[in-house]
N, C-alpha and C. Protein backbone atom coordinates (compact mmCIF):
# COMPACT_ATOMS: atom_id res chain seq x y z
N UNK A 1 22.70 130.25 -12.94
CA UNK A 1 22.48 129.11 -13.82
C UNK A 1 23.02 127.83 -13.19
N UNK A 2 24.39 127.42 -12.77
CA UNK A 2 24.88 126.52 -11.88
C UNK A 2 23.93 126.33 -10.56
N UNK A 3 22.96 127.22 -10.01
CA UNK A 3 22.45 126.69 -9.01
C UNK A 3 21.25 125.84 -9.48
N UNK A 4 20.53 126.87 -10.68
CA UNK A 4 19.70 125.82 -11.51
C UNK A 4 19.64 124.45 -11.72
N UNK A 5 20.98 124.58 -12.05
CA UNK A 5 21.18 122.85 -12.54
C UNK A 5 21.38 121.99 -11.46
N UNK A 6 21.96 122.32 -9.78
CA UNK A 6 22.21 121.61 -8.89
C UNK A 6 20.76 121.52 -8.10
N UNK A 7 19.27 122.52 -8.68
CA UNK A 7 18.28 122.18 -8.20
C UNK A 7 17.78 121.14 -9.49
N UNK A 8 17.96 120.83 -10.67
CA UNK A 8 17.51 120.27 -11.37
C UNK A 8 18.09 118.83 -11.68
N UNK A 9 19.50 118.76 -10.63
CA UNK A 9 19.76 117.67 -10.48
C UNK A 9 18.98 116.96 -9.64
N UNK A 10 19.29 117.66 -8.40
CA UNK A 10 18.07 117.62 -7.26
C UNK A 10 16.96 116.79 -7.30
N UNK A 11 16.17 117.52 -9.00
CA UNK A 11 14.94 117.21 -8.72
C UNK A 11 15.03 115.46 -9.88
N UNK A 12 16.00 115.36 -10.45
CA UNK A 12 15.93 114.08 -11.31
C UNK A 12 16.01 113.29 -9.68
N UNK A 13 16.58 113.03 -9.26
CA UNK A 13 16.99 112.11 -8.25
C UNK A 13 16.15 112.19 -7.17
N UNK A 14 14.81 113.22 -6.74
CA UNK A 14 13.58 113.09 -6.48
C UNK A 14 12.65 112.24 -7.34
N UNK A 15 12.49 112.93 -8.37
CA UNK A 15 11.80 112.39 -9.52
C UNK A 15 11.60 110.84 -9.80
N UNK A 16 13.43 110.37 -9.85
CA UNK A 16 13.61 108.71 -10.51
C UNK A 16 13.48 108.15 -9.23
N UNK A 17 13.30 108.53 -7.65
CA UNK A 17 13.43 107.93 -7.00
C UNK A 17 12.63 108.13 -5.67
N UNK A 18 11.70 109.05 -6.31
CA UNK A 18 10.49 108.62 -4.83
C UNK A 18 9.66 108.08 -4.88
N UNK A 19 10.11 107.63 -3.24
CA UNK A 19 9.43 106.57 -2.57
C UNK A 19 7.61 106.28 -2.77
N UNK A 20 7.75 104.99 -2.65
CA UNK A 20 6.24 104.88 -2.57
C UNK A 20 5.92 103.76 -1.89
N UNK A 21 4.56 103.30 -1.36
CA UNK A 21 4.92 102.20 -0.70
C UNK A 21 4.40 100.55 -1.59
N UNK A 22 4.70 99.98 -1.06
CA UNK A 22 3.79 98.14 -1.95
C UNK A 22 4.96 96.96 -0.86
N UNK A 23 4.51 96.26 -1.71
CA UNK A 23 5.39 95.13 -0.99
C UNK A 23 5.86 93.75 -2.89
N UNK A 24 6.77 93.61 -2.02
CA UNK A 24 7.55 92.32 -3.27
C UNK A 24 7.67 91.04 -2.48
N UNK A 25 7.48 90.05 -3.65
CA UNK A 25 7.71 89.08 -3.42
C UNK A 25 9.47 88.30 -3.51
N UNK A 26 9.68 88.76 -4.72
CA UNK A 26 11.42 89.32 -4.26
C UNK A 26 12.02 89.02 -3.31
N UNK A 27 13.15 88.07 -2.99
CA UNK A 27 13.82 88.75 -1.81
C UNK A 27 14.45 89.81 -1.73
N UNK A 28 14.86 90.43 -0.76
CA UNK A 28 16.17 91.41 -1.22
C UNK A 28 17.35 91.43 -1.06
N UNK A 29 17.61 91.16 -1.95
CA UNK A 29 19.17 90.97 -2.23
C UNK A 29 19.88 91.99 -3.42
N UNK A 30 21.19 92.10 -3.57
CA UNK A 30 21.67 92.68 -4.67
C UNK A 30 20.85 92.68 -6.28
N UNK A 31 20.90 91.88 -6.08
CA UNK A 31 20.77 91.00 -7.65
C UNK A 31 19.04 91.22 -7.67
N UNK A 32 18.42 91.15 -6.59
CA UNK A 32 16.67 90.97 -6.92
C UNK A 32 16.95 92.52 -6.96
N UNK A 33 17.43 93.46 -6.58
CA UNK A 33 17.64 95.10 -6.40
C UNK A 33 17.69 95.22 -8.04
N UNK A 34 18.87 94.82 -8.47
CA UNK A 34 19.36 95.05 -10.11
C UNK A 34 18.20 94.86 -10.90
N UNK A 35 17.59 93.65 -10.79
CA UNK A 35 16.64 93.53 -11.61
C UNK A 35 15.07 94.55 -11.60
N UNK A 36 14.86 94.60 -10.27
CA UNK A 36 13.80 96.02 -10.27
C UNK A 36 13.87 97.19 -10.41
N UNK A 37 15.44 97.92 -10.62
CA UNK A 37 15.86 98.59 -10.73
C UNK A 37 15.71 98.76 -12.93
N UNK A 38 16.17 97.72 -13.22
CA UNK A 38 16.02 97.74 -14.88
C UNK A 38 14.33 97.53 -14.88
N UNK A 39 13.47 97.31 -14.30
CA UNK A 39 12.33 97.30 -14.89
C UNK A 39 11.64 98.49 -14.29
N UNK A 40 12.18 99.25 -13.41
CA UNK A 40 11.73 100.25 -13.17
C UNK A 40 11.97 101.15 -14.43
N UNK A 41 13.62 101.13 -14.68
CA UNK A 41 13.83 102.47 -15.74
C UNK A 41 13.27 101.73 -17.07
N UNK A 42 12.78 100.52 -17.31
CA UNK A 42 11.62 100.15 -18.70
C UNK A 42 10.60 100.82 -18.57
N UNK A 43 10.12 101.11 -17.34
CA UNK A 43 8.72 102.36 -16.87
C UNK A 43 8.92 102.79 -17.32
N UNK A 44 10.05 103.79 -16.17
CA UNK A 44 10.56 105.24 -16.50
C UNK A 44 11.49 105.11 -16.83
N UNK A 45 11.58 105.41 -18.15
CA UNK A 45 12.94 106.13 -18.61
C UNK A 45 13.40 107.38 -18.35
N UNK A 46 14.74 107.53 -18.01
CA UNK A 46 15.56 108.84 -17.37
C UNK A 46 15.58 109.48 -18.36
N UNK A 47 15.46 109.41 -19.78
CA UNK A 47 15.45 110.25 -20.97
C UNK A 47 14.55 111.41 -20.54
N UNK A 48 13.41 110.73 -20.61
CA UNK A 48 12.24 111.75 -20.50
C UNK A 48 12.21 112.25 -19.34
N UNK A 49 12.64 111.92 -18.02
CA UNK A 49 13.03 113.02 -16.84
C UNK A 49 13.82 113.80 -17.36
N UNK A 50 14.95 113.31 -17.56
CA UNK A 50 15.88 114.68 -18.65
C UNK A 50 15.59 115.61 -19.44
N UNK A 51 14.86 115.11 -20.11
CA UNK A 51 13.91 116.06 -21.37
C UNK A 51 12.87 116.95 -20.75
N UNK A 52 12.38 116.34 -20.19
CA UNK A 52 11.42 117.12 -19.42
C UNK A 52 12.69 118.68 -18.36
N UNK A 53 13.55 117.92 -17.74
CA UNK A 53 14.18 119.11 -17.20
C UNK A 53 14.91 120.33 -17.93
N UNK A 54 15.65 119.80 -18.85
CA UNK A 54 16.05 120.27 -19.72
C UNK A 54 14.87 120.97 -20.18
N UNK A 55 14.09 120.89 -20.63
CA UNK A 55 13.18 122.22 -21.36
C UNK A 55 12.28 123.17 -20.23
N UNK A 56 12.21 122.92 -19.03
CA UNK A 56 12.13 123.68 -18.20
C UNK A 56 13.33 124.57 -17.47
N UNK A 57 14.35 123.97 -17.97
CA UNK A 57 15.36 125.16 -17.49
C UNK A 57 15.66 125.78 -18.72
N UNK A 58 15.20 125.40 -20.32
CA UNK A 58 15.35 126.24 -21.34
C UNK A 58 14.27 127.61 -20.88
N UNK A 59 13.47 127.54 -20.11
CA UNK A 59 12.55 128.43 -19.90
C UNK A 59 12.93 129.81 -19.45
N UNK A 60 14.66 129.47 -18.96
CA UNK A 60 15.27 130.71 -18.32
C UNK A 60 15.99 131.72 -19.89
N UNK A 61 16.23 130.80 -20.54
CA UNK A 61 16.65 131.34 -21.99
C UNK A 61 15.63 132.42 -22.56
N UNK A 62 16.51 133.36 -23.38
CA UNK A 62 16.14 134.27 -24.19
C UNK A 62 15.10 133.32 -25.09
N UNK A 63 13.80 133.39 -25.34
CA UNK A 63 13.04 132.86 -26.50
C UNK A 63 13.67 132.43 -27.84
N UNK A 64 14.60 133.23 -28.38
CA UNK A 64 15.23 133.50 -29.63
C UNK A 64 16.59 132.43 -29.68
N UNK A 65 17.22 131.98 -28.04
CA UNK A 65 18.14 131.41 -28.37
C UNK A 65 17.66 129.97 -27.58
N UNK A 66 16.94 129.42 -26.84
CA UNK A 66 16.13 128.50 -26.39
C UNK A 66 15.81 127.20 -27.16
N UNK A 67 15.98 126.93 -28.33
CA UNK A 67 16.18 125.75 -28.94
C UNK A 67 18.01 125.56 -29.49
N UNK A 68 18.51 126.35 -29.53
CA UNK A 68 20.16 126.11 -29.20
C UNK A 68 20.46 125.96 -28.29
N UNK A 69 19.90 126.12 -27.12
CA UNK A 69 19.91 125.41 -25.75
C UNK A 69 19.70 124.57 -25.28
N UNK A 70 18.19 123.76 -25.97
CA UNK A 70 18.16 122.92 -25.98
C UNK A 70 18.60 121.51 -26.80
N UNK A 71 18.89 122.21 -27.61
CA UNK A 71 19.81 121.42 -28.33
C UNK A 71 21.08 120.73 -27.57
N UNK A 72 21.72 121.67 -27.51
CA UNK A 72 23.15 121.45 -26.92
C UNK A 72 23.03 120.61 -25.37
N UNK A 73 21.89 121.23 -24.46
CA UNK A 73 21.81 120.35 -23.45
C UNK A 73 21.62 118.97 -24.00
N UNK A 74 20.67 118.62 -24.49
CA UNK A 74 20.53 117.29 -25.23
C UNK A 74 21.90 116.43 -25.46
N UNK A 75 22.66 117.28 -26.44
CA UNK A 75 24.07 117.06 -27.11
C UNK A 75 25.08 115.93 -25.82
N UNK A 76 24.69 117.37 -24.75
CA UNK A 76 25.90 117.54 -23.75
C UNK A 76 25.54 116.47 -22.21
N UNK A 77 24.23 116.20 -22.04
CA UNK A 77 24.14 115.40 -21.15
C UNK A 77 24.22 114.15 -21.49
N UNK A 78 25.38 113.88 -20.36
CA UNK A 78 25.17 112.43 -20.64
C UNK A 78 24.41 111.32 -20.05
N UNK A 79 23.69 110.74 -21.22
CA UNK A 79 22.67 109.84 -20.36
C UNK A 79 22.73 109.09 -19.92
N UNK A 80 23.96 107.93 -20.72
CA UNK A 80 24.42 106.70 -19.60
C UNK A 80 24.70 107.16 -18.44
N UNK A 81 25.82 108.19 -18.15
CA UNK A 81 26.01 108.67 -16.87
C UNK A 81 24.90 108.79 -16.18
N UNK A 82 23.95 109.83 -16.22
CA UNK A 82 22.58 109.46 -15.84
C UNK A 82 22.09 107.91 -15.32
N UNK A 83 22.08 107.54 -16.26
CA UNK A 83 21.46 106.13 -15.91
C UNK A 83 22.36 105.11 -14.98
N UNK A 84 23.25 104.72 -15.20
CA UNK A 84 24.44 104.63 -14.32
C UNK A 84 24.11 104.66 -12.86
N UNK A 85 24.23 105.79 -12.59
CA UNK A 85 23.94 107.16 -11.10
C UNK A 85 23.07 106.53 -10.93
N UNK A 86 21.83 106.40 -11.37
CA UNK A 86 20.49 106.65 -11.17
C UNK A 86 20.08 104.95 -10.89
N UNK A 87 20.52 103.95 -11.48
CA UNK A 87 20.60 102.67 -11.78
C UNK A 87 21.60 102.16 -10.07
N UNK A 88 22.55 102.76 -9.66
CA UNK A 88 23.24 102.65 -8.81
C UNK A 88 22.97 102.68 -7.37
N UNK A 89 22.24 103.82 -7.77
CA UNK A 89 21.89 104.86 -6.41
C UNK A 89 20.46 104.03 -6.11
N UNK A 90 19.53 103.80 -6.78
CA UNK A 90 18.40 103.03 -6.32
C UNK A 90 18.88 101.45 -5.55
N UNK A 91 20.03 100.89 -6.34
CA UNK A 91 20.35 100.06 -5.47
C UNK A 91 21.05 100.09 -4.55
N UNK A 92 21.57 100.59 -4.20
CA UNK A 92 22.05 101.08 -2.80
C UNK A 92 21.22 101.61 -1.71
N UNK A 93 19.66 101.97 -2.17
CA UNK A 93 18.88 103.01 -1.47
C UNK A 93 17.57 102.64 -1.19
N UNK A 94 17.31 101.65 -1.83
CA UNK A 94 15.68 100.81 -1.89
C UNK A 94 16.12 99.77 -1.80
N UNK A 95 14.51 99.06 -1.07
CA UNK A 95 14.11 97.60 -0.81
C UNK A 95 13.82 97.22 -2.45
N UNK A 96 13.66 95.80 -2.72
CA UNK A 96 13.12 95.64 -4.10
C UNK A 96 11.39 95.82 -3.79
N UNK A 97 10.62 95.54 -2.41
CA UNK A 97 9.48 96.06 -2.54
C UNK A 97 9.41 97.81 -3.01
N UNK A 98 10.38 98.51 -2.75
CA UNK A 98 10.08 100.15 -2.81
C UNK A 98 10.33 100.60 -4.53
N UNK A 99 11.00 99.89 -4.54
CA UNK A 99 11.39 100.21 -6.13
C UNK A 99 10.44 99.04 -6.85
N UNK A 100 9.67 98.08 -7.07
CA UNK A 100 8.63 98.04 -7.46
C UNK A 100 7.56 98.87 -7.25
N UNK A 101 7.07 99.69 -5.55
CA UNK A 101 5.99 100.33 -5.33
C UNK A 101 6.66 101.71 -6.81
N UNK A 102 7.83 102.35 -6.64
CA UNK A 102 7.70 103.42 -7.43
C UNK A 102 7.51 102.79 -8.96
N UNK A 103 8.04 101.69 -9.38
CA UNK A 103 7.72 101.43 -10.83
C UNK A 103 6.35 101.46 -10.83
N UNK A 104 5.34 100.68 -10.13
CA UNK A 104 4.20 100.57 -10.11
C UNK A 104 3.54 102.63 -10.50
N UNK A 105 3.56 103.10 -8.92
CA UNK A 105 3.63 104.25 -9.06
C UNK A 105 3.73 105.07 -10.53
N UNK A 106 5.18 104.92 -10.59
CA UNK A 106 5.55 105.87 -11.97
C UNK A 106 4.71 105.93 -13.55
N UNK A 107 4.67 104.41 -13.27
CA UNK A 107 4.16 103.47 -14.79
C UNK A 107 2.96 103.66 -14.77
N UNK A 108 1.98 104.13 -14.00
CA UNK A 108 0.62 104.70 -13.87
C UNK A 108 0.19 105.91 -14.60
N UNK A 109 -1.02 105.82 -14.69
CA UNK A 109 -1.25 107.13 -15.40
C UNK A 109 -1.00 108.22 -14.29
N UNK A 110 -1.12 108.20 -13.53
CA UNK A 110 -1.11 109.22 -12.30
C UNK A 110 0.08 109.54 -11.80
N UNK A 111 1.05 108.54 -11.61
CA UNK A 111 2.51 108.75 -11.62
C UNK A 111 3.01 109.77 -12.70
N UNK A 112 2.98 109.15 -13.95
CA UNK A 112 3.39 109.07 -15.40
C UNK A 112 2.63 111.43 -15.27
N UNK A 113 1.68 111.55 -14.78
CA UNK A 113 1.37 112.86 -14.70
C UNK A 113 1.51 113.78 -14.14
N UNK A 114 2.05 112.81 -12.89
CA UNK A 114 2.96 114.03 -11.79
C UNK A 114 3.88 114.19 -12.11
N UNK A 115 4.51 113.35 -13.01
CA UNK A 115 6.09 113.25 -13.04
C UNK A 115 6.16 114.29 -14.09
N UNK A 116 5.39 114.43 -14.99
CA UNK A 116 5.21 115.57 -16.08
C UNK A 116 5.62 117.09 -15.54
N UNK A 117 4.40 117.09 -14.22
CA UNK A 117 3.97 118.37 -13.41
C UNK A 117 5.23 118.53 -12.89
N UNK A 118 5.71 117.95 -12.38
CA UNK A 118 6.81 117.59 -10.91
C UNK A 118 7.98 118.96 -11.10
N UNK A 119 8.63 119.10 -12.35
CA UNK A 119 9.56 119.81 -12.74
C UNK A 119 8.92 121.67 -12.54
N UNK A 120 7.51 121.82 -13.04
CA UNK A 120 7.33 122.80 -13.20
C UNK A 120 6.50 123.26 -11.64
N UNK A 121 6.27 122.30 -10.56
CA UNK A 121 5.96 122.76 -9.66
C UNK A 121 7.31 122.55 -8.31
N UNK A 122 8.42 121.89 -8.38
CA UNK A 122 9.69 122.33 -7.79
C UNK A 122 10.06 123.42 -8.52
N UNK A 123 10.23 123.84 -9.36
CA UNK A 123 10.85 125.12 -10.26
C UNK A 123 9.97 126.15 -9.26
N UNK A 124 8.76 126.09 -8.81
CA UNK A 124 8.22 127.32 -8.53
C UNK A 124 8.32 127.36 -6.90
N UNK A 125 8.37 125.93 -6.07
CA UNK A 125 8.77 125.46 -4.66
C UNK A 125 9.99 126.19 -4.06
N UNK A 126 10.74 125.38 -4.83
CA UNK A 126 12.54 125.70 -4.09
C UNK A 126 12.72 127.00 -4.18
N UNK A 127 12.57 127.67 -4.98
CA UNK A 127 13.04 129.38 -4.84
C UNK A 127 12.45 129.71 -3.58
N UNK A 128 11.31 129.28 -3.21
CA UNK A 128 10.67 130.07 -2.18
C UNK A 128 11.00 129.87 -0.72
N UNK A 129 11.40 128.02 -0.73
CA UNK A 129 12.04 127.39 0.43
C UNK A 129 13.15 128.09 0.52
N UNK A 130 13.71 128.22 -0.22
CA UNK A 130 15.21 128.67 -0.28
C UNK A 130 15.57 130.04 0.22
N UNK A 131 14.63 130.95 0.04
CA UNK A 131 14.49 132.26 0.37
C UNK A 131 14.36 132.35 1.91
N UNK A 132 13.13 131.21 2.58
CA UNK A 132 12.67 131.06 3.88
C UNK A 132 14.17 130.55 4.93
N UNK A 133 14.69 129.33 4.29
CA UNK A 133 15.71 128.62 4.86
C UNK A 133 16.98 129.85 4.88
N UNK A 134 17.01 130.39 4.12
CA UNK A 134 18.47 131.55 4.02
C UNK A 134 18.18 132.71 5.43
N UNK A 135 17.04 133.27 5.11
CA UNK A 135 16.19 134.02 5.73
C UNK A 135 16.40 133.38 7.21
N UNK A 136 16.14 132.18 7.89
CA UNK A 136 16.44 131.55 8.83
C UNK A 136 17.81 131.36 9.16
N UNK A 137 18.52 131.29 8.71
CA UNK A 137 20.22 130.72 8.44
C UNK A 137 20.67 132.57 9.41
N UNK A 138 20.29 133.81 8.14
CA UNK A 138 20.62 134.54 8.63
C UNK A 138 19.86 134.74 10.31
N UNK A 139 18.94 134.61 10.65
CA UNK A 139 18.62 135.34 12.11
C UNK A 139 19.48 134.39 13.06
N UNK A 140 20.00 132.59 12.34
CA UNK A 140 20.35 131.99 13.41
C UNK A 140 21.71 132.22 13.74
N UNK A 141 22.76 132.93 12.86
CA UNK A 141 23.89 132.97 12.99
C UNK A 141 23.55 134.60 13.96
N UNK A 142 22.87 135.08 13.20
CA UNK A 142 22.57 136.35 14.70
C UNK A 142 22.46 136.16 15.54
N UNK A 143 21.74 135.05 16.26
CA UNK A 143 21.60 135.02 17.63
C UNK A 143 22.25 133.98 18.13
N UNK A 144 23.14 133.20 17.58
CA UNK A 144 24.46 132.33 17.96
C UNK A 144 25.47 133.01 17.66
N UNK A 145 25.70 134.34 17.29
CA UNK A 145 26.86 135.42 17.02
C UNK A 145 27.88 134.34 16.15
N UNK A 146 27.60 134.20 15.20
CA UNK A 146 28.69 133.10 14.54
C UNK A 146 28.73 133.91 12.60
């Protein structure tokens, strides 16, 4: 379950923050960053990345106890924190052209539908990478005797 959530962190911080391309008129600076950064999350709101993850990892739940799960995740995440992180980390990490291309992006119907998909097709990805990459890890420590 803890690895769950460190792939479902994973995937918010894919999610709120891939790349796309465009160009701004913007300079870039701190402050032009801050501001595309708040009109990005007026797009997208991190709620509904949350929500959305959150009920795909309720999917690992017993049927019967799966809305007390989701409940409590709800309860228990915190979203400013979320937003915060997420609000932070784009400025530190994007041009203000890139974080307009993803608002643009996101705020689309086509964005707005991957981003739906996005959760339930990493959920079915990473297990498999993960299996391949381990699988690799082990033959390489075999043949570097380590």
């Amino acid at each position: 379950m803890r690895r769950t959530i460190g792939r479902v962190a994973t995937l918010a911080v894919l999610v709120l923050t891939w790349p796309a391309t465009g160009t701004a008129q913007a300079p870039d600076t701190p402050d032009a960053r801050r501001e595309a950064v708040l009109r990005h999350i007026a797009a997208v709101p991190v709620d509904g990345v949350i929500d959305d993850m959150i009920n795909t990892l309720a999917r690992q739940i017993p049927e019967d106890r799966r809305q007390e799960f989701i409940g409590l995740m709800r309860k228990l995440v915190p979203l400013d924190g979320v937003r915060a992180v997420t609000r932070e980390a784009m400025i530190k990490h994007f041009t203000v052209a890139e974080i307009d291309a993803m608002t643009n992006f996101y705020g689309s119907p086509e964005g707005k539908a991957i981003t739906k998909k996005f959760g339930t097709y990493m959920g079915e990805v990473i297990p498999q990478i993960q299996v391949e990459l381990l699988r690799a890890l082990e033959k390489v420590k075999e043949e570097m005797r380590i």
